[in-house]
C-alpha atoms as a PDB file:
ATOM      1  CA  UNK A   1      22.304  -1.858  22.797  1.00  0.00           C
ATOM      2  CA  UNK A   2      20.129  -1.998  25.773  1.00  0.00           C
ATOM      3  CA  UNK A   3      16.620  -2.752  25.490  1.00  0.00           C
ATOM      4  CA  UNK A   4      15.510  -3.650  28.928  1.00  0.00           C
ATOM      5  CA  UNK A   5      11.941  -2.715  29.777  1.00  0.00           C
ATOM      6  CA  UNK A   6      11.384  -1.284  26.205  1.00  0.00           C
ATOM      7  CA  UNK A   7       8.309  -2.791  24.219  1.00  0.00           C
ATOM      8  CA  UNK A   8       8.895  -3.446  20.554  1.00  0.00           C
ATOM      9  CA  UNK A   9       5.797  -4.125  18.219  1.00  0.00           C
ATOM     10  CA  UNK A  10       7.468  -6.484  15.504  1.00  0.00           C
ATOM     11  CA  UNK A  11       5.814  -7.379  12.329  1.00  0.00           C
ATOM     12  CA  UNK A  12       6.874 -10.460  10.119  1.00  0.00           C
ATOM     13  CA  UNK A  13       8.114 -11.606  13.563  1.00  0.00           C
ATOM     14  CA  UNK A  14       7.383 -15.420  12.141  1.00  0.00           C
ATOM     15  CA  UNK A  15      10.334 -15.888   9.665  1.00  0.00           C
ATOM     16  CA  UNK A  16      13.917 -15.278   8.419  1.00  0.00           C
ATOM     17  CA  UNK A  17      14.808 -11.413   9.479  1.00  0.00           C
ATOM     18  CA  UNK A  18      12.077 -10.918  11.340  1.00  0.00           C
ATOM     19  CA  UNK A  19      12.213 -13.893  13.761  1.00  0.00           C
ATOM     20  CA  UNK A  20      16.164 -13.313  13.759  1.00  0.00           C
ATOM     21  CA  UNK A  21      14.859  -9.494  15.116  1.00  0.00           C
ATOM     22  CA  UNK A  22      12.853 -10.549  17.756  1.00  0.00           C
ATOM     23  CA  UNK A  23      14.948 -13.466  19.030  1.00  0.00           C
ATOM     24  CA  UNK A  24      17.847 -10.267  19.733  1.00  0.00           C
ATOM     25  CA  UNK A  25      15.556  -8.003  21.198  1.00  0.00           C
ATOM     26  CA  UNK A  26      14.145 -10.774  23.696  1.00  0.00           C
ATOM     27  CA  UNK A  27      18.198 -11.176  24.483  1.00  0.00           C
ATOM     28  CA  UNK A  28      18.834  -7.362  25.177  1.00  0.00           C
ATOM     29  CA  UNK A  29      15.538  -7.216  27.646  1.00  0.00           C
ATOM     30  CA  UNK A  30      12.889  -6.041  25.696  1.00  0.00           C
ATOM     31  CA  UNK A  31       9.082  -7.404  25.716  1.00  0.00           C
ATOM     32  CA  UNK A  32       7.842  -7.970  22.047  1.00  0.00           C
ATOM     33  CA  UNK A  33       4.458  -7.967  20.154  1.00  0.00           C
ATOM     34  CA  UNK A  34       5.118  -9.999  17.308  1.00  0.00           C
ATOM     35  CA  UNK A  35       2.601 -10.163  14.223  1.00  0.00           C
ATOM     36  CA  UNK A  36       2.777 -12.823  11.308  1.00  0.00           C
ATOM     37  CA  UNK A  37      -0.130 -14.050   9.680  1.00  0.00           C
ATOM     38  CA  UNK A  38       1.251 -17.625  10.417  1.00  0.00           C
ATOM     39  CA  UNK A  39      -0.141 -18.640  13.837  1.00  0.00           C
ATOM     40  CA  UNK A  40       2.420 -21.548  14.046  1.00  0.00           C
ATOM     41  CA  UNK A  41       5.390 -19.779  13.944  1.00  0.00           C
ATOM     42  CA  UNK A  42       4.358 -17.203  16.487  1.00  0.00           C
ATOM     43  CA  UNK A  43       3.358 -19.844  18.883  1.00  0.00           C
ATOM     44  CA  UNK A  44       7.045 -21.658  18.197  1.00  0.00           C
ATOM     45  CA  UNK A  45       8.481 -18.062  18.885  1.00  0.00           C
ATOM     46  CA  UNK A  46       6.415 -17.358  21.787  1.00  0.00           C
ATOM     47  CA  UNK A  47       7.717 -20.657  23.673  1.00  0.00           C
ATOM     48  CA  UNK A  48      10.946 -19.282  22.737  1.00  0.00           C
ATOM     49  CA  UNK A  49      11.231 -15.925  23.730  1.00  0.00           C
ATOM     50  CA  UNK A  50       7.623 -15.131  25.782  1.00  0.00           C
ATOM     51  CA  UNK A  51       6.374 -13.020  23.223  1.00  0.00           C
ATOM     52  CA  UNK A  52       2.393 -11.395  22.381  1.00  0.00           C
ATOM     53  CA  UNK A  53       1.890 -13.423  19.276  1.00  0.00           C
ATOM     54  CA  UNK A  54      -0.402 -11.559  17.033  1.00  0.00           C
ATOM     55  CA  UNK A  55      -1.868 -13.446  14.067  1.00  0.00           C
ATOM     56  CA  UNK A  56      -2.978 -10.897  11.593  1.00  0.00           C
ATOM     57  CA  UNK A  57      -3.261 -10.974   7.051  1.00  0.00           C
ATOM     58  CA  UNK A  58      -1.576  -7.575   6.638  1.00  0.00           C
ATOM     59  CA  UNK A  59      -2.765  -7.737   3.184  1.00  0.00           C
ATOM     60  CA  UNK A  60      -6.186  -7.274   4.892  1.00  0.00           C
ATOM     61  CA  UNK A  61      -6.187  -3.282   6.009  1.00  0.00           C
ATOM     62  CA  UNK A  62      -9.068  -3.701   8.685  1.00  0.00           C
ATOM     63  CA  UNK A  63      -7.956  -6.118  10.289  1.00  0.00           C
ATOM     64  CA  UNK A  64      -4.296  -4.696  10.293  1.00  0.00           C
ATOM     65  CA  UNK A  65      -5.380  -1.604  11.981  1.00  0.00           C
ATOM     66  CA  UNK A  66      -6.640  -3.527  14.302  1.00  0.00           C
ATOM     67  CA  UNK A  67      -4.062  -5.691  15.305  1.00  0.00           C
ATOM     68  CA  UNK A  68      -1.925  -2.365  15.437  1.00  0.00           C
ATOM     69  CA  UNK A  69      -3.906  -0.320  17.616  1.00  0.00           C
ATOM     70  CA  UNK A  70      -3.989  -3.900  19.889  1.00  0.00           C
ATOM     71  CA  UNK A  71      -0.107  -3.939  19.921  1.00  0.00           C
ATOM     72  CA  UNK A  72      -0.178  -0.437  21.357  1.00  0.00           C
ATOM     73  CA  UNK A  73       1.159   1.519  23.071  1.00  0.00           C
ATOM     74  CA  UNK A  74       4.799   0.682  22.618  1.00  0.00           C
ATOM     75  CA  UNK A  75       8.393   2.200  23.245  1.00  0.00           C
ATOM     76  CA  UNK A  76       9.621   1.041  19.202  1.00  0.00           C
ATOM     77  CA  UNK A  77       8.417  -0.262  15.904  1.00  0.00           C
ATOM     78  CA  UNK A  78       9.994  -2.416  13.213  1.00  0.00           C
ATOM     79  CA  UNK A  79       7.619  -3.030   9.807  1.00  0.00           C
ATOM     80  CA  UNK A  80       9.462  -6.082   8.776  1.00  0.00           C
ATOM     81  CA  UNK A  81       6.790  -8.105   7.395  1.00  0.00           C
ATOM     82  CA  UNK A  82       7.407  -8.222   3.737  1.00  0.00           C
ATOM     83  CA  UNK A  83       6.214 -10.952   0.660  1.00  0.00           C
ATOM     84  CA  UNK A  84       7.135 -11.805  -2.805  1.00  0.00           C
ATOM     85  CA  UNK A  85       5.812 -12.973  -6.160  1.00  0.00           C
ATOM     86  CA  UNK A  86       8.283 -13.958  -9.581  1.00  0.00           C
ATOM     87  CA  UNK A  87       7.600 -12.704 -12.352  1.00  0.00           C
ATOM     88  CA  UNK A  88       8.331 -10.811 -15.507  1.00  0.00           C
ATOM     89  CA  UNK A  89       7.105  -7.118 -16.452  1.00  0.00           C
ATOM     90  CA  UNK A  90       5.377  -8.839 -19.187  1.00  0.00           C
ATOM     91  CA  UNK A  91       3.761 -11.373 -16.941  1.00  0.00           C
ATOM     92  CA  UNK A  92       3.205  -9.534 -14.295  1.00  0.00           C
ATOM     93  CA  UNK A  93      -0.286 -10.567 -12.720  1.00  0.00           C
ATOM     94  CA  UNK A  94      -2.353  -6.857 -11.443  1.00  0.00           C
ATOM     95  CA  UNK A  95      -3.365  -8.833  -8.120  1.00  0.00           C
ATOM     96  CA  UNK A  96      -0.006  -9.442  -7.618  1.00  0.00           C
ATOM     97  CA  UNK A  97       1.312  -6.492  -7.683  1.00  0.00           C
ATOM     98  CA  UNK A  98      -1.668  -4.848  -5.743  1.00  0.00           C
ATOM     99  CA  UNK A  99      -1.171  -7.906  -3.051  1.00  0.00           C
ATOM    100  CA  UNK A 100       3.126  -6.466  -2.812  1.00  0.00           C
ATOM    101  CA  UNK A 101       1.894  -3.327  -2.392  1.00  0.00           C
ATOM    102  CA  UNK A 102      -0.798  -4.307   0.234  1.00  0.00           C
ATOM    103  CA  UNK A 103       1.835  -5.629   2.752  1.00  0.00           C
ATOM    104  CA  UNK A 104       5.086  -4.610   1.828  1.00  0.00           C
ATOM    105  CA  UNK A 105       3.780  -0.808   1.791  1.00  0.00           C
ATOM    106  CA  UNK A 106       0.409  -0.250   2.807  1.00  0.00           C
ATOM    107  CA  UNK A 107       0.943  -2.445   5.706  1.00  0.00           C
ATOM    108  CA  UNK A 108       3.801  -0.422   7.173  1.00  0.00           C
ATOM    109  CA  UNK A 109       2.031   2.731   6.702  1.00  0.00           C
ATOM    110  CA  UNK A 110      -0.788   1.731   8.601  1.00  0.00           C
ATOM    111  CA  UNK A 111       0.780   0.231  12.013  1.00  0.00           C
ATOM    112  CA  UNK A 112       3.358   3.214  11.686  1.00  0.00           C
ATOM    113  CA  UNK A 113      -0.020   5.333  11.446  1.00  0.00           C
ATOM    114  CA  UNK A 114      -1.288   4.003  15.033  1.00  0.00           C
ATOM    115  CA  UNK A 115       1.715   3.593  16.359  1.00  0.00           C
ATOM    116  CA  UNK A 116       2.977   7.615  15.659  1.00  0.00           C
ATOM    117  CA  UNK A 117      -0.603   8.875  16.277  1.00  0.00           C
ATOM    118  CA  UNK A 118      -0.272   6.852  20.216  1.00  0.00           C
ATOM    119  CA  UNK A 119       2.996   8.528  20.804  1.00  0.00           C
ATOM    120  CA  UNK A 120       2.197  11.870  19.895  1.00  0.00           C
ATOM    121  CA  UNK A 121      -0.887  12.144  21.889  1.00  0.00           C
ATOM    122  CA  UNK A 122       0.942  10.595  25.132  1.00  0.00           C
ATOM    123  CA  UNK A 123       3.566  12.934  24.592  1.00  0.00           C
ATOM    124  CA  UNK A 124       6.561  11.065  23.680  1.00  0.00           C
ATOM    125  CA  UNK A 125       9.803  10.438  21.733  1.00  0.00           C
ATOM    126  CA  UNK A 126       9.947   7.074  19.341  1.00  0.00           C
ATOM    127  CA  UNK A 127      11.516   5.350  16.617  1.00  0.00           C
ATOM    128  CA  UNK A 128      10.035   3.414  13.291  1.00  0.00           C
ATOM    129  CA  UNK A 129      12.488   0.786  11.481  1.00  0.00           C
ATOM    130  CA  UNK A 130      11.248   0.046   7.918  1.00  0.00           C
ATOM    131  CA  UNK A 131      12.440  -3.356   6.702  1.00  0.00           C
ATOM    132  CA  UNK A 132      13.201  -2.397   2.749  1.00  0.00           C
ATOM    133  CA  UNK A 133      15.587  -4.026   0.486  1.00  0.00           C
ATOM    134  CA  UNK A 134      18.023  -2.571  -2.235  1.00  0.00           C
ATOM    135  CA  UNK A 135      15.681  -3.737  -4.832  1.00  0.00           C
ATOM    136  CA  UNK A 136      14.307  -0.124  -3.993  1.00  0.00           C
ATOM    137  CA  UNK A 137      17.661   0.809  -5.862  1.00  0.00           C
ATOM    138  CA  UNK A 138      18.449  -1.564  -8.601  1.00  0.00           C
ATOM    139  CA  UNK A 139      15.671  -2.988 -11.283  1.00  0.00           C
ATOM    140  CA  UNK A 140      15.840  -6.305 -10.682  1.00  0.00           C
ATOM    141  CA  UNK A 141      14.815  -8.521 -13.507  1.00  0.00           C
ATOM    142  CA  UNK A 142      11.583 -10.828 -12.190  1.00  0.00           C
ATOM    143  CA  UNK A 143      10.422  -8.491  -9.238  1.00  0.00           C
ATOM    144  CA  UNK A 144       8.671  -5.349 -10.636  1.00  0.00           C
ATOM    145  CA  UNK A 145       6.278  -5.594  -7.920  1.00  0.00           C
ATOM    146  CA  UNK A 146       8.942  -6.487  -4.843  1.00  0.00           C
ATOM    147  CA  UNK A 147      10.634  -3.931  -6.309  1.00  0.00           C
ATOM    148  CA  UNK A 148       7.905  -1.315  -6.988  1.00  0.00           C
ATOM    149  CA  UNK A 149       6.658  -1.827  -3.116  1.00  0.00           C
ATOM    150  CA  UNK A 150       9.996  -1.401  -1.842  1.00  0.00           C
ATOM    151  CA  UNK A 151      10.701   1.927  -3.636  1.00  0.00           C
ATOM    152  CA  UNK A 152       7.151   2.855  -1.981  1.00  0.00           C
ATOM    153  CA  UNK A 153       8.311   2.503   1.157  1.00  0.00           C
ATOM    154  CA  UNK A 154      11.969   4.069   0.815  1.00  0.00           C
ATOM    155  CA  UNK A 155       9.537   7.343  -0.642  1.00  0.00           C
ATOM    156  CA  UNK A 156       6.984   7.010   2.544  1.00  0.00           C
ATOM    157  CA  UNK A 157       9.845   6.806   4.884  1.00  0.00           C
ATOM    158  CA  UNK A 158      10.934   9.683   3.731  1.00  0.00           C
ATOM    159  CA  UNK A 159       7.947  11.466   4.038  1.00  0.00           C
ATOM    160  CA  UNK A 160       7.412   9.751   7.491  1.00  0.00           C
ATOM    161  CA  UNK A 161      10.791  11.516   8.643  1.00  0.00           C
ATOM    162  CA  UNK A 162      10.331  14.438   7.767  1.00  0.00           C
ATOM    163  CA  UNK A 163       6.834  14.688   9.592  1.00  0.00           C
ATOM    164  CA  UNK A 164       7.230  12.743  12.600  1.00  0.00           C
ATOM    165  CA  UNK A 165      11.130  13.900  13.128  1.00  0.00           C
ATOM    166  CA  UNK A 166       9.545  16.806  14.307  1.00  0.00           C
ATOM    167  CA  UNK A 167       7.397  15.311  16.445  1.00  0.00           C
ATOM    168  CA  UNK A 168      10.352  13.453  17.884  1.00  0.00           C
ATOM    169  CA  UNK A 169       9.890  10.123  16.368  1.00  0.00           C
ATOM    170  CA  UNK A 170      13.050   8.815  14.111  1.00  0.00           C
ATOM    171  CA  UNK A 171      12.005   6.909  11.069  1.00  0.00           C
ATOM    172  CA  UNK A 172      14.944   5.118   8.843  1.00  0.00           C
ATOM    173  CA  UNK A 173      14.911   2.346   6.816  1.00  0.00           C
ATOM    174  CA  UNK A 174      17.182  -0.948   6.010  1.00  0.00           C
ATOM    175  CA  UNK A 175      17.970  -1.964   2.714  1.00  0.00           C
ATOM    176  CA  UNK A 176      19.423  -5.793   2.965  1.00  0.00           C
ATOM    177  CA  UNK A 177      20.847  -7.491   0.218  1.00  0.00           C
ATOM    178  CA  UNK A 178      19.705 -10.974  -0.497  1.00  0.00           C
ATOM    179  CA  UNK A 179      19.636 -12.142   3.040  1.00  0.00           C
ATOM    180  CA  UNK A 180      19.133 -16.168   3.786  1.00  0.00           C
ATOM    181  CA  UNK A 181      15.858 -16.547   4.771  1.00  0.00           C
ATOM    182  CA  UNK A 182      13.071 -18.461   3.328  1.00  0.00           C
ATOM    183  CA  UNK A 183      11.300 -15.807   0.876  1.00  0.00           C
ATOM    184  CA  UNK A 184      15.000 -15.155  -0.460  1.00  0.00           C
ATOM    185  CA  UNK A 185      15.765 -19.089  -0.700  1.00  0.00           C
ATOM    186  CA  UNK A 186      12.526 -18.778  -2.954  1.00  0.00           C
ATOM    187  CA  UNK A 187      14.096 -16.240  -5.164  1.00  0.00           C
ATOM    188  CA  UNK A 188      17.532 -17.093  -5.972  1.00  0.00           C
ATOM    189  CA  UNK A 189      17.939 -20.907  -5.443  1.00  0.00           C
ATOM    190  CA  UNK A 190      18.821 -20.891  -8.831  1.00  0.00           C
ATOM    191  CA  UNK A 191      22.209 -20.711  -8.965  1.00  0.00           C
ATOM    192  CA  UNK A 192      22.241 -19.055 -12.646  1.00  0.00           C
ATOM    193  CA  UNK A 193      20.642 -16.024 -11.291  1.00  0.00           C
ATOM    194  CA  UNK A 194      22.656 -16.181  -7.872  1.00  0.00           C
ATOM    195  CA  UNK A 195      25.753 -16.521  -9.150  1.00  0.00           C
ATOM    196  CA  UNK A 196      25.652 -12.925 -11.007  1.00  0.00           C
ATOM    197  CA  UNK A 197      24.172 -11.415  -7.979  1.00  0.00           C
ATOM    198  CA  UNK A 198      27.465 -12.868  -5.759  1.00  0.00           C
ATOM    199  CA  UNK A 199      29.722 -11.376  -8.504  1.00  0.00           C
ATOM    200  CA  UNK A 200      28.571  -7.747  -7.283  1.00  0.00           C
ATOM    201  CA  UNK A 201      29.048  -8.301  -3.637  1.00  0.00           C
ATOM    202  CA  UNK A 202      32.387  -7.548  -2.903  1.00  0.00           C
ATOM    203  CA  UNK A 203      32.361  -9.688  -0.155  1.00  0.00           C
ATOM    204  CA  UNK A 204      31.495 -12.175  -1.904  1.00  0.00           C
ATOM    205  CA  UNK A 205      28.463 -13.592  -0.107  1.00  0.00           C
ATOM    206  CA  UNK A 206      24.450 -12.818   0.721  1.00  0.00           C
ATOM    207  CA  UNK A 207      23.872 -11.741   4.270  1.00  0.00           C
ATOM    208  CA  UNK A 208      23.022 -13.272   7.549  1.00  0.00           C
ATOM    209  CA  UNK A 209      19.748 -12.979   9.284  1.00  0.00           C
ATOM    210  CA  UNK A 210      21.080 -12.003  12.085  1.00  0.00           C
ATOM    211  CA  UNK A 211      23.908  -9.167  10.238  1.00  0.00           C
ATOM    212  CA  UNK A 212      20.608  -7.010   9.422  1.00  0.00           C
ATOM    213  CA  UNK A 213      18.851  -7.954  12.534  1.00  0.00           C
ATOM    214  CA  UNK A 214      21.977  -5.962  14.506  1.00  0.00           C
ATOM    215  CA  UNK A 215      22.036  -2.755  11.653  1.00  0.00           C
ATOM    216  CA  UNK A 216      17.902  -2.695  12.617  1.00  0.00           C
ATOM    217  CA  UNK A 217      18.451  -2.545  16.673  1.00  0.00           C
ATOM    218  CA  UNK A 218      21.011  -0.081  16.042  1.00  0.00           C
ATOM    219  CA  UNK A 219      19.083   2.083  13.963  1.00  0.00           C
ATOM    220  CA  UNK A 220      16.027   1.538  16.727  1.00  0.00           C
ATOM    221  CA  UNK A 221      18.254   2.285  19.581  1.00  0.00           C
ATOM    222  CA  UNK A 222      19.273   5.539  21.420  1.00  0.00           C
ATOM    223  CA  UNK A 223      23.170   5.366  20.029  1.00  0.00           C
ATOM    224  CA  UNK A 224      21.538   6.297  16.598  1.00  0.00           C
ATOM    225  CA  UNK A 225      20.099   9.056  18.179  1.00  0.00           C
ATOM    226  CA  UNK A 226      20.772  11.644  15.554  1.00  0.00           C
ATOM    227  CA  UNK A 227      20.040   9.177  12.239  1.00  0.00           C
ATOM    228  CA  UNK A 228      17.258  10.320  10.766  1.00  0.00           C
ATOM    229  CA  UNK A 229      15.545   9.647   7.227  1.00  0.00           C
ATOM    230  CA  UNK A 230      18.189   6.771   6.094  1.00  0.00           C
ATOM    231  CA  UNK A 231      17.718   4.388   3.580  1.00  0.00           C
ATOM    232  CA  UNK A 232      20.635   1.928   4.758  1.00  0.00           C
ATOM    233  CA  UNK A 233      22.137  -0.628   2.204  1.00  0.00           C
ATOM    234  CA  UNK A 234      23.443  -3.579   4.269  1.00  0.00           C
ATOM    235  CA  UNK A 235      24.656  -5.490   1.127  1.00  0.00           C
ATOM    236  CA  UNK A 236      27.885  -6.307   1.754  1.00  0.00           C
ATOM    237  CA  UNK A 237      29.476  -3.760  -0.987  1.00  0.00           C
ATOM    238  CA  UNK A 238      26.734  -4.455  -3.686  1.00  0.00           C
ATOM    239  CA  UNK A 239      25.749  -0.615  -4.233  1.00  0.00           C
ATOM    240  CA  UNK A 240      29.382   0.693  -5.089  1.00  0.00           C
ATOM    241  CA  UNK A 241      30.268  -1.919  -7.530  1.00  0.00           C
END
């Protein structure tokens, strides 16, 4: 997967899948925009990899549109940014839940708004990545909101594909198991709670940074030329147990 003189726009470029995403483009020859709302870790990955750090709270819609229509134009996106709070139904705090829903769907819909609208009106061909998770799938006890913003954006994808498919931009999305970055460290350091979620992988282990960061490339690049509208578990096994 060549990506030599292609321009990614990258959000949640700062950490775990993200960062891992931007480190392979930068490898394969493309030039990325990377947004994060932590200024720090896009100037470490900038010194890295040479990339247009964009510091930007994509629970903030303004200022996300902004930073989005700055980005522009570009060959690919990839809506990876993504956050999490813990908590039970019961518990469940109503800024919290509007906050998951902010970035982890609102956010996506807006860059994906710009970035669509700047391809169709230059007349060309694209491809969105959504960054989802299987807890669109599977009711996770604790994450009613992660879980409620992720089904949101497996639904808008699919709305987004049909649309924009026939305006010749692919849309598909990646559904990751628990993958070892720091927002999952958050959730399952307690073995307890991992230890059941390893019994349903029948690999037997949580994925690799890196192991979705390939699956999203692929799905961006032109050998997945005729995917279209996916909502792709990489989870090790986890949805056919």
């Amino acid at each position: 997967m060549d990506f030599t003189d292609k321009h990614v726009v990258l959000t949640g470029a700062g950490k775990g899948i993200g960062r891992a995403t931007a480190l392979m483009l930068a490898r394969r020859g493309a030039r990325v925009t990377a947004l994060s709302r932590s200024a720090a870790d896009l100037e470490d990955l900038r010194s890295e990899i040479g990339c247009i750090p964009i510091a930007v709270d994509l629970a903030d819609p303004e200022a996300t549109r902004a930073a989005a229509i700055r980005a522009l134009p570009a060959d690919y996106l990839i809506n990876c940014a993504g956050t999490t709070e813990l908590e039970s139904f019961l518990d469940l705090k109503v800024e919290n839940f509007d906050l998951l829903l902010a970035v982890n769907a609102r956010a996506p819909m807006i860059v994906s708004q710009e970035y669509a609208r700047e391809r169709i009106a230059s007349g060309r061909k694209g491809a969105i990545v959504n960054v989802s998770s299987v807890s669109s799938f599977i009711g996770f006890a604790d994450h009613a909101a992660y879980c409620a913003s992720k089904g949101a954006l497996d639904a808008m994808s699919r709305v987004m594909a049909n649309e924009l498919g026939r305006q010749g931009i692919r849309v598909n999305c990646v559904n990751p198991t628990v993958t070892l970055t720091p927002m999952a460290l958050k959730a399952w350091s307690d073995p307890a709670k991992s230890s059941g979620m390893l019994s349903r992988i029948p690999l037997g282990r949580f994925a690799e940074p890196d192991e979705v960061a390939e699956v999203i490339l692929f799905l961006l690049s032109d050998e997945a030329s005729m995917l279209h509208g996916l909502a792709m578990p990489v989870d090790g096994g986890f949805m056919v147990n």
